[in-house]
C-alpha atoms as a PDB file:
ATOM      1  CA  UNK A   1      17.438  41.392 -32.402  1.00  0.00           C
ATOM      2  CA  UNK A   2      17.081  42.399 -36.029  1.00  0.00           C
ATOM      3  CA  UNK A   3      18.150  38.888 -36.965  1.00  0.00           C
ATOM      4  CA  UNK A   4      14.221  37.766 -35.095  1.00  0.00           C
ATOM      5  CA  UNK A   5      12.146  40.106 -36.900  1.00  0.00           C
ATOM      6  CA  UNK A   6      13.655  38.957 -40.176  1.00  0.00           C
ATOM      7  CA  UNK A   7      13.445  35.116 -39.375  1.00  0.00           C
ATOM      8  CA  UNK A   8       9.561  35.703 -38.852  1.00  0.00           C
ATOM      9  CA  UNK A   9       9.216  37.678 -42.302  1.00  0.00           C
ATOM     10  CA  UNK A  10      11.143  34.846 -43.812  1.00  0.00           C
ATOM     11  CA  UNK A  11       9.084  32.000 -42.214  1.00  0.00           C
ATOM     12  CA  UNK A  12       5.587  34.282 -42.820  1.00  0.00           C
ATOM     13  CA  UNK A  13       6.877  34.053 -46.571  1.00  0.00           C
ATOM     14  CA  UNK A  14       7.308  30.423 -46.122  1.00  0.00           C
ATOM     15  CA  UNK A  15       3.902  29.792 -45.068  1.00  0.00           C
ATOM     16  CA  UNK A  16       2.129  32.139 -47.695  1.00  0.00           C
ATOM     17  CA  UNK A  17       3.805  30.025 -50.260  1.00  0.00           C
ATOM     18  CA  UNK A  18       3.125  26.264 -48.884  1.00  0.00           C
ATOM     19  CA  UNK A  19      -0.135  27.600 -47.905  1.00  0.00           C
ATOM     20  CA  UNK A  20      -0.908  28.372 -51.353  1.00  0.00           C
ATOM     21  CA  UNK A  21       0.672  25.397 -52.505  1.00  0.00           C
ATOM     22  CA  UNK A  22      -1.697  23.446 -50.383  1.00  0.00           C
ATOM     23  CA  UNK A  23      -4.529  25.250 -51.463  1.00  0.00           C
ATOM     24  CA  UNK A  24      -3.816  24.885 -55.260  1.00  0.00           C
ATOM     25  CA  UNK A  25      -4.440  21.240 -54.865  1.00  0.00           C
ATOM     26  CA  UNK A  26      -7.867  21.774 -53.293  1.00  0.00           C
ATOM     27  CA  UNK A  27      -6.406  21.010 -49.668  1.00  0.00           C
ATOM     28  CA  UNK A  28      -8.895  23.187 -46.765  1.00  0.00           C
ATOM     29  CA  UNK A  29      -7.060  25.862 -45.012  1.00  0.00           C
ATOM     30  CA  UNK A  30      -7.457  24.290 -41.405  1.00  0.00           C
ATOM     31  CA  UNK A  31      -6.792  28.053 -39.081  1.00  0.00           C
ATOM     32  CA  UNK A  32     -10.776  29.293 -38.634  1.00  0.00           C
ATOM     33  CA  UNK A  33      -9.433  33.044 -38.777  1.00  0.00           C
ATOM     34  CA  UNK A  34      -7.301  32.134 -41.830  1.00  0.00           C
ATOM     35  CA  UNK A  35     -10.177  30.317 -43.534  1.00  0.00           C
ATOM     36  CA  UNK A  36     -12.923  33.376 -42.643  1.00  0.00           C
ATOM     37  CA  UNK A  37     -10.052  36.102 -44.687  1.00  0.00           C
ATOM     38  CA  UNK A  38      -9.872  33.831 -47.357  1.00  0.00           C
ATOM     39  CA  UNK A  39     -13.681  33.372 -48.089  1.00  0.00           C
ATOM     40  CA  UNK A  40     -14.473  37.088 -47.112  1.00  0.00           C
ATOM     41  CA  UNK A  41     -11.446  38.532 -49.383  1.00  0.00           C
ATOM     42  CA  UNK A  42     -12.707  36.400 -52.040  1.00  0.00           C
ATOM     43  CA  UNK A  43      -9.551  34.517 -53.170  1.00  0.00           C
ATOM     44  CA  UNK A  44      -7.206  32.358 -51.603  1.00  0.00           C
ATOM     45  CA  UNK A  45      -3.977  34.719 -52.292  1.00  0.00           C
ATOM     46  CA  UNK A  46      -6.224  38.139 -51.047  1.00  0.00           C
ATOM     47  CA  UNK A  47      -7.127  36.260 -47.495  1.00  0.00           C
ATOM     48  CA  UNK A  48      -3.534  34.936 -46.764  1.00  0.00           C
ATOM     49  CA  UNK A  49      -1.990  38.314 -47.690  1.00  0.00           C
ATOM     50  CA  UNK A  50      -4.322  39.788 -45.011  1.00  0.00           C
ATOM     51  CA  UNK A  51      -3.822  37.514 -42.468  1.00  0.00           C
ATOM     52  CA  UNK A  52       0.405  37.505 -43.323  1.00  0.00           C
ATOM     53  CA  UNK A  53      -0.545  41.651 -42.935  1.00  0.00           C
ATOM     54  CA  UNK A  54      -1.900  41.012 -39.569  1.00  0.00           C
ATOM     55  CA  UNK A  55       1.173  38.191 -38.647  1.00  0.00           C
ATOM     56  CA  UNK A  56       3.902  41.125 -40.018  1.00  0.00           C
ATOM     57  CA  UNK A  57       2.295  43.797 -37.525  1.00  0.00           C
ATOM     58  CA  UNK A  58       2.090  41.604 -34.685  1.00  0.00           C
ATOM     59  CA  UNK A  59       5.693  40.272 -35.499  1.00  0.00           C
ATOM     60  CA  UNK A  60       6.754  44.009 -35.562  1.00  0.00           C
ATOM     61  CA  UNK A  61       4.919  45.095 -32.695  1.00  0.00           C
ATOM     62  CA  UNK A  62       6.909  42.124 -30.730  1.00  0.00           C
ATOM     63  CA  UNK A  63      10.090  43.473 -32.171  1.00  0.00           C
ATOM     64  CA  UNK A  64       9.635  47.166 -31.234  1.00  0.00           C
ATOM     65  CA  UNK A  65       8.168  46.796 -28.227  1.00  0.00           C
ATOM     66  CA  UNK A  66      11.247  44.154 -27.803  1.00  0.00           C
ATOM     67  CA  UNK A  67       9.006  41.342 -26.849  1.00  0.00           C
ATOM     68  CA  UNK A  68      11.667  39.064 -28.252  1.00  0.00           C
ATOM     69  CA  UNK A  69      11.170  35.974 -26.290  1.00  0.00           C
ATOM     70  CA  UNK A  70       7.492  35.900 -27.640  1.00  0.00           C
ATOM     71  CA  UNK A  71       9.393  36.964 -31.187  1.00  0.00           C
ATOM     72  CA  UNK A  72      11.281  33.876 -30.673  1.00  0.00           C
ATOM     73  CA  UNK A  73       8.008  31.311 -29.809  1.00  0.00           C
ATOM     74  CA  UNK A  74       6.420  32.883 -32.602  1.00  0.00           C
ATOM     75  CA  UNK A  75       9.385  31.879 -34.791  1.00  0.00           C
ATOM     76  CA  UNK A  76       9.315  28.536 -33.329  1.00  0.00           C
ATOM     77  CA  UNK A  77       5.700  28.181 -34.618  1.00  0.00           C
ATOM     78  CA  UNK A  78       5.921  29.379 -37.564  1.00  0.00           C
ATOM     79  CA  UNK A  79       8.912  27.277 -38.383  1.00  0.00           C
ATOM     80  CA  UNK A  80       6.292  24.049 -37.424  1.00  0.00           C
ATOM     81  CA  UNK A  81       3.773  24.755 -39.243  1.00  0.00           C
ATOM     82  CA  UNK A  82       5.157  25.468 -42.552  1.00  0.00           C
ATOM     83  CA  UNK A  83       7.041  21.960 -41.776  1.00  0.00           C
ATOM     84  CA  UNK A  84       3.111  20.885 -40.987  1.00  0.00           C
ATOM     85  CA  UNK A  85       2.229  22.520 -44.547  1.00  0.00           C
ATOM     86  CA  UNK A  86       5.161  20.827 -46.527  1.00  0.00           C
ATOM     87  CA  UNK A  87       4.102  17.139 -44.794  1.00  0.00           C
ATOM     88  CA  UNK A  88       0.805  17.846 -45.894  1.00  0.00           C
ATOM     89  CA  UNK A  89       2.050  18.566 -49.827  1.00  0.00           C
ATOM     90  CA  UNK A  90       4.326  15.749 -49.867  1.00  0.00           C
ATOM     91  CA  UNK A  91       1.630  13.093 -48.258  1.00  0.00           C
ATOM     92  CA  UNK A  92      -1.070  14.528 -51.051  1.00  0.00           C
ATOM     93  CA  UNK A  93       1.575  13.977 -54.060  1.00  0.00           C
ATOM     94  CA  UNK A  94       2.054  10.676 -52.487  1.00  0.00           C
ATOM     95  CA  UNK A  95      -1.549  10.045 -52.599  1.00  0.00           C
ATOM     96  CA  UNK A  96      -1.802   8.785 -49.122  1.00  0.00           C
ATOM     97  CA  UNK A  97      -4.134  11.357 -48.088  1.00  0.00           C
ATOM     98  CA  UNK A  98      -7.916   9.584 -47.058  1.00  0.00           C
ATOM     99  CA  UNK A  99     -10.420   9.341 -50.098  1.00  0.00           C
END
């Protein structure tokens, strides 16, 4: 059960860091609530730090209240999109992102 909660910290860290990666090279965060925090904390690192805040608390929240099948989903997400964020990196450095 423990093992959950720490694969969603671990893939929440995951996405911070691609998402910033991303982000460095002038890519558009593409989540509308992810892209509000960002321009209404002022920086890029400030917004995704409030909306991993948010993720952690609702990952918790699932793990107490022992909501581990939607734990699990959650995980499941998580784990595609930072997959979704490293395609993106890797098809920018390869330049075969559209003009």
């Amino acid at each position: 059960m423990l093992n959950l909660l720490a694969q969603f910290v671990y893939l929440q860290l995951l996405d911070l860091l691609t998402t910033l990666a991303f982000l460095s090279l002038g890519l558009r965060e593409i989540n509308p609530l992810v892209w509000v925090l960002i321009r209404t904390a002022g920086t890029p690192a400030a917004g995704l730090l409030a909306a991993k805040g948010l993720a952690a608390a609702l990952g918790f929240f699932c793990w107490r209240r022992r909501r581990l099948r939607l734990l699990s989903r959650a995980n499941v997400f998580y784990a595609v999109l930072v997959v979704w964020n490293l395609v993106a990196l890797l098809v920018h450095a390869a330049g075969l992102h559209p003009a």
